[in-house]
Protein backbone atom coordinates (compact mmCIF):
# COMPACT_ATOMS: atom_id res chain seq x y z
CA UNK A 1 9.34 -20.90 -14.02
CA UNK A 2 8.94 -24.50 -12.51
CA UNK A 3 6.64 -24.71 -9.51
CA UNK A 4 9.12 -27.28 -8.22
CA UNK A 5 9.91 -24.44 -5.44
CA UNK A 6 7.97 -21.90 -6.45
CA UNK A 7 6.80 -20.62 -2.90
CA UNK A 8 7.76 -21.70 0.73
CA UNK A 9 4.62 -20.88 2.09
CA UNK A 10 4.06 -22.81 5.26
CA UNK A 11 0.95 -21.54 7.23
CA UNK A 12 -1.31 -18.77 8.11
CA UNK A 13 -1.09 -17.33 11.91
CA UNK A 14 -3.22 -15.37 13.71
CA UNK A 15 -1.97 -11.98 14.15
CA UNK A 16 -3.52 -12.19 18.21
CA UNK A 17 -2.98 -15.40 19.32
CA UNK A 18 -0.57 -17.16 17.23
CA UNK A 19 -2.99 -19.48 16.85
CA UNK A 20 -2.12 -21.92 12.92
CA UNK A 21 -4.36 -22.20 10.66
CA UNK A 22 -4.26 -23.95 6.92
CA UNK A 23 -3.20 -22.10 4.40
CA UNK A 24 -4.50 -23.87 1.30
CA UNK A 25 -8.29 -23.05 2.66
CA UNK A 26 -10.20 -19.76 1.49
CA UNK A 27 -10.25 -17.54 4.78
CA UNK A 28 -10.57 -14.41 5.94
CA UNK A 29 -9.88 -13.35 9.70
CA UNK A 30 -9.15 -15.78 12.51
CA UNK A 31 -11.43 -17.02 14.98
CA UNK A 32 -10.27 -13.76 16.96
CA UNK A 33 -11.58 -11.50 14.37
CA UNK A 34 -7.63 -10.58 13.87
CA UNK A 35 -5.69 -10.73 10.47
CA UNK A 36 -4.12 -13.72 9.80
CA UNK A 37 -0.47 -13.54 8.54
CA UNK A 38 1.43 -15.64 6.06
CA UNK A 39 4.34 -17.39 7.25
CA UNK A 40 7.03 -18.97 5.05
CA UNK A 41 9.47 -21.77 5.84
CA UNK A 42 12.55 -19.68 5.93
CA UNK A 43 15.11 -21.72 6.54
CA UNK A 44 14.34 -23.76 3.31
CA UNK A 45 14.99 -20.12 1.50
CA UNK A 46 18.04 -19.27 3.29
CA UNK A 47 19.58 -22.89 2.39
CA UNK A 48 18.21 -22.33 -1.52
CA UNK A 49 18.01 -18.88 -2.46
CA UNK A 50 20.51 -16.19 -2.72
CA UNK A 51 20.24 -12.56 -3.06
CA UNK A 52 22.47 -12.87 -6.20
CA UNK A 53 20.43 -15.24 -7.80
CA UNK A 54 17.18 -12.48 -7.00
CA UNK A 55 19.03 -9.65 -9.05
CA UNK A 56 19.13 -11.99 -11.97
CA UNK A 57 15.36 -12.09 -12.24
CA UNK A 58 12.76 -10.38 -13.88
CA UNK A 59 11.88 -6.84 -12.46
CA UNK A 60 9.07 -7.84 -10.93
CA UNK A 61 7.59 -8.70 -7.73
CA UNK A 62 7.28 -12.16 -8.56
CA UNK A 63 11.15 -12.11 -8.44
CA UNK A 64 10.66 -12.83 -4.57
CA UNK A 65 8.66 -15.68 -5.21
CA UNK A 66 9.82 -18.18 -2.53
CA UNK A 67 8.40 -15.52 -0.45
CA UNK A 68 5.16 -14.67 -1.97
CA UNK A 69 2.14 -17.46 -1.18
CA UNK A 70 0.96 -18.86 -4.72
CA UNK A 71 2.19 -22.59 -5.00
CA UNK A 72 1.89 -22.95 -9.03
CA UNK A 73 3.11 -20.21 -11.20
CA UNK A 74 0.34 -21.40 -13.44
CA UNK A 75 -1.75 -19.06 -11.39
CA UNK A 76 0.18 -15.91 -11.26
CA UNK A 77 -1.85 -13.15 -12.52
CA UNK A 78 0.51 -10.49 -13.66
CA UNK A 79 0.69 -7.72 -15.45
CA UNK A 80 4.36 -6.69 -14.99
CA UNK A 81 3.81 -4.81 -11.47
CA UNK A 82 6.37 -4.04 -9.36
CA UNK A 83 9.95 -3.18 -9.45
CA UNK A 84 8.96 1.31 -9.17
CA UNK A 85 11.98 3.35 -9.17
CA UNK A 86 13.37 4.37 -5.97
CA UNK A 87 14.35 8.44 -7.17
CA UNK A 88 17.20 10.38 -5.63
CA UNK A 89 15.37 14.05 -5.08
CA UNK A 90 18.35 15.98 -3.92
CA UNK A 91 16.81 19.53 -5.46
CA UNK A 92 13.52 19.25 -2.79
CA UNK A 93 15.66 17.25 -0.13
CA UNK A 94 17.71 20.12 -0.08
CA UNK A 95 14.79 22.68 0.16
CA UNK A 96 13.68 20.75 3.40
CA UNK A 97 16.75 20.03 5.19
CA UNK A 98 17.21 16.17 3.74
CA UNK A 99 19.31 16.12 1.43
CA UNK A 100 19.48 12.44 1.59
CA UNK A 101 15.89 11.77 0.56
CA UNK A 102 14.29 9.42 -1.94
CA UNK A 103 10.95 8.47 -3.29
CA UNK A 104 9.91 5.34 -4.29
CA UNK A 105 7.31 6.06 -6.68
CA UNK A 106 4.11 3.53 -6.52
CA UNK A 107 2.17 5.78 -9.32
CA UNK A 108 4.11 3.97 -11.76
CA UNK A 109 2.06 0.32 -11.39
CA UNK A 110 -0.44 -1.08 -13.28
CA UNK A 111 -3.87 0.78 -12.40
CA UNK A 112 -1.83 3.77 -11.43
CA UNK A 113 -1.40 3.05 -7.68
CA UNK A 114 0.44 0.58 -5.12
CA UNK A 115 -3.13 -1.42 -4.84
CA UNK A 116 -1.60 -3.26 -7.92
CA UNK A 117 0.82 -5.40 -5.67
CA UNK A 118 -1.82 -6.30 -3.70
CA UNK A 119 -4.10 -7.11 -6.19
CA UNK A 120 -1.87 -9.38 -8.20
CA UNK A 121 -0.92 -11.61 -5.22
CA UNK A 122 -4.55 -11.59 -3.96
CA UNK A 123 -6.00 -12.25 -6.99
CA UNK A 124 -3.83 -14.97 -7.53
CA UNK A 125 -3.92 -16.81 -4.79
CA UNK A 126 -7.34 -16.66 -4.71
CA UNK A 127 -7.81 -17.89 -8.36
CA UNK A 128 -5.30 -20.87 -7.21
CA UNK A 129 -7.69 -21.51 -4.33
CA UNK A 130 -10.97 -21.93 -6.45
CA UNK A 131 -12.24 -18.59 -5.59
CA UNK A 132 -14.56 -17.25 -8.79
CA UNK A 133 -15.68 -13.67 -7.50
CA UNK A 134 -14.25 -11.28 -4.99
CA UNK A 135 -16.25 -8.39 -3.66
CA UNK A 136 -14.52 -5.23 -1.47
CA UNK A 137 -15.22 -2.13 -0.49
CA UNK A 138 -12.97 0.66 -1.13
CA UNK A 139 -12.02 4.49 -1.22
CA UNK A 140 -11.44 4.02 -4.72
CA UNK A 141 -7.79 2.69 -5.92
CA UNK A 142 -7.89 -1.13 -4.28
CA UNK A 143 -11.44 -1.71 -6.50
CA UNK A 144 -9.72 -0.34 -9.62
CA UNK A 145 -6.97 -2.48 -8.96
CA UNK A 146 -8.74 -5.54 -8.00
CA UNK A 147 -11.47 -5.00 -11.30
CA UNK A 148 -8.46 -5.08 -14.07
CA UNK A 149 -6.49 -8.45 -12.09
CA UNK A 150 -9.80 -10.44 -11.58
CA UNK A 151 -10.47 -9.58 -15.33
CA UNK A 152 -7.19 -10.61 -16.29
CA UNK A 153 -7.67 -14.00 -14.03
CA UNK A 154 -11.19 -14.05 -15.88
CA UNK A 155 -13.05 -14.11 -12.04
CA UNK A 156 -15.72 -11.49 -11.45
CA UNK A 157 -15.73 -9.32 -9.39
CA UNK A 158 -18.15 -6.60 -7.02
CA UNK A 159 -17.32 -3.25 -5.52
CA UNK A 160 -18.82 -0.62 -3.45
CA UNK A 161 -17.27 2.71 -3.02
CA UNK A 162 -18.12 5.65 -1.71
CA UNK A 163 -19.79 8.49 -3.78
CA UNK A 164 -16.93 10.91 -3.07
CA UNK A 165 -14.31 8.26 -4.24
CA UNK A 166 -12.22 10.29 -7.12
CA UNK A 167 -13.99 9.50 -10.40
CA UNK A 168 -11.37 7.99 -12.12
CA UNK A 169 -11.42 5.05 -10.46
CA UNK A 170 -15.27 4.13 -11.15
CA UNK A 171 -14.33 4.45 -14.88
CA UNK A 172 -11.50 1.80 -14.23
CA UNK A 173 -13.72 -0.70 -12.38
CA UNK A 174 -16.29 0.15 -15.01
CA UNK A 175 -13.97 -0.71 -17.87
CA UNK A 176 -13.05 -4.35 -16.68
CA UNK A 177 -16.21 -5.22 -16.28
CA UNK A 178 -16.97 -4.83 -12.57
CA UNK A 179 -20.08 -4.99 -10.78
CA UNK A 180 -20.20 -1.35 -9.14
CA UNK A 181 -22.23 0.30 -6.65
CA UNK A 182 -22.13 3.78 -4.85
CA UNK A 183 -22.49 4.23 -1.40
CA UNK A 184 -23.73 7.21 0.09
CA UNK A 185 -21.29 7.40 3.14
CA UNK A 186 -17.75 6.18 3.99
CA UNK A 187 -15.50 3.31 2.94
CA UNK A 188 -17.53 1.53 6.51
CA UNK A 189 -20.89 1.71 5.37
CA UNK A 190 -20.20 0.15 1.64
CA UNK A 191 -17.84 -2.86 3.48
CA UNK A 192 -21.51 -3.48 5.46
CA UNK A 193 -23.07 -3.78 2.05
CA UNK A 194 -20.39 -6.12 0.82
CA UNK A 195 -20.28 -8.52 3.89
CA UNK A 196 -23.91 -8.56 3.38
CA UNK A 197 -23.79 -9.30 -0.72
CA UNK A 198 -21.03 -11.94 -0.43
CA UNK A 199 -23.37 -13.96 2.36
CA UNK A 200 -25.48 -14.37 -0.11
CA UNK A 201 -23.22 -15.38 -3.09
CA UNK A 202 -21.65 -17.95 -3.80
CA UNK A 203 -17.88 -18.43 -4.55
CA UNK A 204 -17.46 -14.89 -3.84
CA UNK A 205 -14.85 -13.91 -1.27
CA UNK A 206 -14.92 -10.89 0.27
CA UNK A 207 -11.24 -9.47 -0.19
CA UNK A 208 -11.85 -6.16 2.37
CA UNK A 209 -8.57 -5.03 3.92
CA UNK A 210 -6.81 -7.80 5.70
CA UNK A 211 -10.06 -9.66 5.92
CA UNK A 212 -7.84 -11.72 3.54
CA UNK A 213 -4.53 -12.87 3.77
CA UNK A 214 -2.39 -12.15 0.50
CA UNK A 215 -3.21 -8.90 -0.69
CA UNK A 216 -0.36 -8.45 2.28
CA UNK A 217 1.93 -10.35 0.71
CA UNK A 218 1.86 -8.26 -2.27
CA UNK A 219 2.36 -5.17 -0.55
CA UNK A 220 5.32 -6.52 1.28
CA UNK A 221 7.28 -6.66 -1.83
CA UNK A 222 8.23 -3.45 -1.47
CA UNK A 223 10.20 -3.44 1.81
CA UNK A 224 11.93 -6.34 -0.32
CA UNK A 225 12.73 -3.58 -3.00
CA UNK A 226 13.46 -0.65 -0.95
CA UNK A 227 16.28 -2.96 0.61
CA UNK A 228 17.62 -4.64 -3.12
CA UNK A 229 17.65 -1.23 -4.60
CA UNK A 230 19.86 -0.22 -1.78
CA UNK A 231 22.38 -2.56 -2.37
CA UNK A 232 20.69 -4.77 0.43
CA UNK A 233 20.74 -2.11 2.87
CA UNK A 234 17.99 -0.32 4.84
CA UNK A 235 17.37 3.51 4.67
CA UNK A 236 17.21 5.17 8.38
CA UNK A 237 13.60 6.01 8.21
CA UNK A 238 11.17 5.13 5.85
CA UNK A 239 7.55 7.59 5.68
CA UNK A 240 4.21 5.49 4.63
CA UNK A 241 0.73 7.27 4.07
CA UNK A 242 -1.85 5.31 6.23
CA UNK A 243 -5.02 4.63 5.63
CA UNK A 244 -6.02 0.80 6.66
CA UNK A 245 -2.35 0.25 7.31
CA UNK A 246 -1.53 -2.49 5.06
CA UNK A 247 1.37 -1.38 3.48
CA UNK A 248 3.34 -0.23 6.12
CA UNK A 249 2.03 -3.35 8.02
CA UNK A 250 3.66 -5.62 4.83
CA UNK A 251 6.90 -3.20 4.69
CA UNK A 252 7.37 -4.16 8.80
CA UNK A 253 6.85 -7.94 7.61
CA UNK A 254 9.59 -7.73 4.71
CA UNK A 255 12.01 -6.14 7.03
CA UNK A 256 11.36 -9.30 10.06
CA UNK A 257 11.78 -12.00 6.92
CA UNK A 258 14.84 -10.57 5.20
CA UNK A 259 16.97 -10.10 8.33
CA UNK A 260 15.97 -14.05 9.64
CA UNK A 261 17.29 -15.12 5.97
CA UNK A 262 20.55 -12.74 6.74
CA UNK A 263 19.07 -10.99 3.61
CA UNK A 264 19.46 -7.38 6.06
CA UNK A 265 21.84 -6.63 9.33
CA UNK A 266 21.67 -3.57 11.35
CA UNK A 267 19.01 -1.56 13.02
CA UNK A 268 15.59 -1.45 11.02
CA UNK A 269 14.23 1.67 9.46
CA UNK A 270 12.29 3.68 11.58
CA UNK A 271 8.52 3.33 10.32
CA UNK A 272 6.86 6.66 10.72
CA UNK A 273 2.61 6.42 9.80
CA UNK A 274 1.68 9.44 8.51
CA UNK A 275 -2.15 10.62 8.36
CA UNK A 276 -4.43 13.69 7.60
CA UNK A 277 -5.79 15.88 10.48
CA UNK A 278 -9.09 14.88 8.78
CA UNK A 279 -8.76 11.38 9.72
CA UNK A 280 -6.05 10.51 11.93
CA UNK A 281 -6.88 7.59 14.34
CA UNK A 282 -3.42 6.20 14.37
CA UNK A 283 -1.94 9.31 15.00
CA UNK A 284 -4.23 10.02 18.03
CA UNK A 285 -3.40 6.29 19.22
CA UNK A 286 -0.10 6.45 18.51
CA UNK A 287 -0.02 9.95 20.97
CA UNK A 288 -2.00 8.07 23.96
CA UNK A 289 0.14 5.35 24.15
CA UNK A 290 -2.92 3.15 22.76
CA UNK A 291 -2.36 -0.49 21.53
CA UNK A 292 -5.39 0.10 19.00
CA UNK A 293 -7.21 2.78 17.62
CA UNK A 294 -10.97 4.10 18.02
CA UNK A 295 -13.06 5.27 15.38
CA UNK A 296 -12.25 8.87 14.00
CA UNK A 297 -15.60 11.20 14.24
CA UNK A 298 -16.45 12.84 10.88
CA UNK A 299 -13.33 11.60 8.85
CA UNK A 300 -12.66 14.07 5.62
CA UNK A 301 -9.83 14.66 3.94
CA UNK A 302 -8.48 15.30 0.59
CA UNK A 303 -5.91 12.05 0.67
CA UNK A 304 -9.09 10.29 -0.15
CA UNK A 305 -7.24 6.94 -0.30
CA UNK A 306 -6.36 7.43 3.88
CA UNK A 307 -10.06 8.23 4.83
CA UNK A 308 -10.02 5.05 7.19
CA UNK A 309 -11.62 5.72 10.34
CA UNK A 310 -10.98 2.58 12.00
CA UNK A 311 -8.12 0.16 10.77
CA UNK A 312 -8.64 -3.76 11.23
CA UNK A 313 -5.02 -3.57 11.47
CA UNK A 314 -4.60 -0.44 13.15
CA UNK A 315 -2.87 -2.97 16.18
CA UNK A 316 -0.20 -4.19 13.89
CA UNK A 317 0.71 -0.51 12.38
CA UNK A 318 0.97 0.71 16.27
CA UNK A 319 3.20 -2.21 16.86
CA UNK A 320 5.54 -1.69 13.56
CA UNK A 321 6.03 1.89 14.52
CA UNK A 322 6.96 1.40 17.92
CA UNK A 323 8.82 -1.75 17.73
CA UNK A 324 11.17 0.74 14.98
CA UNK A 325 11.62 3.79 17.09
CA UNK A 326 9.13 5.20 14.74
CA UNK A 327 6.43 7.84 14.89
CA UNK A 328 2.95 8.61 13.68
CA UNK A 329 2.25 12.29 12.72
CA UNK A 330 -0.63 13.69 10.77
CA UNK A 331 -0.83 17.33 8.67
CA UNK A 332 -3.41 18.88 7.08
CA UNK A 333 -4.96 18.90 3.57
CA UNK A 334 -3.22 22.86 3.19
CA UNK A 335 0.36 21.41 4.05
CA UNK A 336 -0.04 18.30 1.98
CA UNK A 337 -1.33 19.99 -1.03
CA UNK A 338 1.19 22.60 -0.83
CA UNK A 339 3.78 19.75 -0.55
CA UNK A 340 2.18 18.33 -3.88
CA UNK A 341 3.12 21.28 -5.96
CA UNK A 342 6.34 22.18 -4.13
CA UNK A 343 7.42 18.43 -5.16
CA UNK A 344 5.99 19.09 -8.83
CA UNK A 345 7.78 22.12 -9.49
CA UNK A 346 11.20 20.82 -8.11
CA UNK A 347 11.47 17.02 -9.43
CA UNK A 348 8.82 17.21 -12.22
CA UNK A 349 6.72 14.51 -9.89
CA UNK A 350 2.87 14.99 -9.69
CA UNK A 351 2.54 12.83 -7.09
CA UNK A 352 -1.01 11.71 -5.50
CA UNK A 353 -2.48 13.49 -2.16
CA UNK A 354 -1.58 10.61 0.40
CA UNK A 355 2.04 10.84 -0.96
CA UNK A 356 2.04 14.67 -0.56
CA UNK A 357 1.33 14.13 2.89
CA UNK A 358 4.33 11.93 3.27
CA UNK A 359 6.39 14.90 1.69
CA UNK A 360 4.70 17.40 4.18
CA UNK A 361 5.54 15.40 7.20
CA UNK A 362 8.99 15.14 5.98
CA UNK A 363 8.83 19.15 6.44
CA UNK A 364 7.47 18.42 10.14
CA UNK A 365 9.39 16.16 11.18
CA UNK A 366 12.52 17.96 10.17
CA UNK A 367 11.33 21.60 11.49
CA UNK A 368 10.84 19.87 14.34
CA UNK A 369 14.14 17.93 15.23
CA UNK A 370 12.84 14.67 15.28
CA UNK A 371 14.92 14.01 11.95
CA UNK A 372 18.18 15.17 11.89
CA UNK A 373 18.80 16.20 8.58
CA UNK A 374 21.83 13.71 7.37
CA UNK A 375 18.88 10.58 7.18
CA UNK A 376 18.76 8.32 4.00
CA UNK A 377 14.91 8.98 3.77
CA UNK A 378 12.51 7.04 1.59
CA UNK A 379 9.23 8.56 1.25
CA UNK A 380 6.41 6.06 -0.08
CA UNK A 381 4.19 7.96 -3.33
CA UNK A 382 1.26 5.29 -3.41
CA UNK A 383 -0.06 6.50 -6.89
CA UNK A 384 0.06 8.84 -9.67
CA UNK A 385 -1.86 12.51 -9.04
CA UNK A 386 -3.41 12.50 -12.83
CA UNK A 387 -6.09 10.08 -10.84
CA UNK A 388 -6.20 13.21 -8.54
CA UNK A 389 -6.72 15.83 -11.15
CA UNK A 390 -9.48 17.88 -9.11
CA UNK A 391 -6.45 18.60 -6.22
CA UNK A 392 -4.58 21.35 -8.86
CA UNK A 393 -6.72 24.28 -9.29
CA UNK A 394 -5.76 25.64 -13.19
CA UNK A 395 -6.92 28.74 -13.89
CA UNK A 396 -5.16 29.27 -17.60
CA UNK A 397 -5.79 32.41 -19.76
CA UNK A 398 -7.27 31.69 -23.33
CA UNK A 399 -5.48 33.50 -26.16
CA UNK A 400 -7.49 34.17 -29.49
CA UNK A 401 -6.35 32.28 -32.31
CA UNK A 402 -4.77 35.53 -33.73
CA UNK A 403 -3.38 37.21 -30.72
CA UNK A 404 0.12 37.11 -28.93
CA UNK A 405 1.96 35.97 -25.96
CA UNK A 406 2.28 37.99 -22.93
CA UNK A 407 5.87 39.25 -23.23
């Protein structure tokens, strides 16, 4: 790959104010305390890159380069993420009442989880910048992800999770070498502990959910492959488990860029954020008529990965779902779980809880009227359920060595 035009990366903006700030600097939020966003000369990419020339690349994310924010492909740090399938499910669409539904399957990454995009493109840029540690906190699957890519970019890197994170994901941070700590409380308290560490280290970054710019970027990627895999066509409504919001905060940002490059026409999907009962801020926002969020009292759930209380972002997902037509609509851990196996028995998927719940509000959504029925709907599965294997109860009878199948 020559880095002749590798990325069109332009600037960072404030995601408050507008407000420009350099991109080639290590930096977290902007003087407002707001995300900053990564914007791309587009018009360059228009005159230079076709869609037809995309669908000749690798399948990869780095196949949207142009669009992604590392300058040198000397620093991509990859280990083949992206490019999940996008899976027809008529037998379970049919069992709800949408028929036309789809999954695009994120367990099927690196590390077992959509954290991978997001990791690759953050790690990388911040390799490219000079960074030589990152620290975050997390509910368990952004660490693990972020441990194996700042081994593979040989950086180091620190993580604090909370006790309850699924155990799984320690061993994975374990195995590449990170520097791990438990934190008795939610994913809140261990980002204190991590603000706190990286003040005191140097060349760390702290890489905390968009309190960086990039691991955005990766996670926009795929909006980008929703759309290709459609023939460069949106689906009516697309369902995104939320948690901090990042994803369906990227999959908004992929939809803007593609139809100012004439990559996408029409209406855009409606974005719906779905939550658990256990922890639904957004939701609750979302139902006022809020702009923002306020922090959710005693957040527990059993979609670990969406046990945000209060989302840095939680601004930008209120703005993506309303600026769609979408919704926000949370279930509980009985209806997602149930979902889970329902979906498991039906397409042979063992999806992870924060998917189910996608699946379960698909149910909701459609019992209630609020979809139709004749929808092309693409429900995002952010990672594979074998990292969830304590959600399946198996109670299995033992037969001696000698004795005989039930008949």
């Amino acid at each position: 790959m020559s880095s002749a035009f590798f990325s069109a990366l332009s600037h960072l903006e404030c995601s408050r104010t507008g407000a420009r700030h350099d991109a080639d600097e290590v930096h977290t939020t902007s003087d407002a305390g707001a995300p900053l966003l990564a914007r791309y000369d587009l018009e360059r990419v228009r005159a230079r890159v076709t869609r037809e020339e995309i669908a000749g690349r690798a399948p990869d994310l780095w196949r949207y380069r142009e669009l992604l924010p590392v300058r040198d492909p000397r620093h991509v740090v990859s280990l083949g993420e992206g490019m999940t399938p996008l899976l027809p499910l008529e037998r379970y669409g049919a069992s709800v009442g949408v028929p036309g539904l789809r999954m695009k399957d994120e367990g099927l990454v690196p590390t077992g989880s959509f954290k991978a995009r997001g990791a690759a493109v953050g790690v990388s840029r911040a390799a490219e910048l000079g960074v030589r540690g990152i620290a975050m906190p997390t509910n368990g699957n952004a660490g693990a992800a972020w441990s194996v890519y700042a081994a593979r970019a040989g950086m180091r890197s620190l993580i604090a999770m909370p006790v309850d994170a699924p155990e799984i994901t320690r061993t994975e941070c374990v195995v590449a070498g990170a520097e791990l700590y438990l934190v008795d409380g939610l994913i809140g308290d261990a980002g204190k502990l991590v603000a706190a560490a990286v003040a005191e280290r140097r060349g760390y970054q702290e890489v905390s959910t968009l309190k960086e710019p990039y691991r955005l970027e990766g996670k926009k990627t795929m909006g980008y492959e929703i759309v290709e895999q459609l023939g460069w066509r949106a689906p009516d409504v697309i369902l995104y488990p939320t948690g901090g919001g990042v994803g369906i905060i990227g999959i908004h940002k992929a939809l803007l860029e593609m139809r100012e490059l004439g990559w996408l026409t029409g209406e855009l999907p409606r974005l719906v954020a779905v939550q658990a009962e256990g922890c639904a801020p957004i939701v609750e926002a979302f139902e006022r008529g809020d702009a923002s969020s306020v922090p959710f009292p005693d957040a527990r759930t059993v979609a670990f990965g969406i046990t945000v209380p209060k989302a840095l972002g939680d601004f930008l997902v209120l703005n993506a779902v309303r600026e769609t037509g979408g919704t926000a609509v949370a279930v509980s851990d009985e209806e997602l779980l149930r979902a889970q196996g329902a979906l498991a028995r039906a397409e042979g998927a063992f999806i992870c809880p924060e998917g189910a719940a996608c699946f379960a509000a698909v149910d909701r959504l459609r019992a209630s009227g609020w979809l139709r029925g004749d929808e092309n709907v693409v429900v995002l599965n952010t990672g594979s359920g074998l990292k969830y294997p304590g959600t399946v109860p198996v109670d299995v009878q033992t037969l001696p060595a000698h004795g005989r199948i039930p008949g």
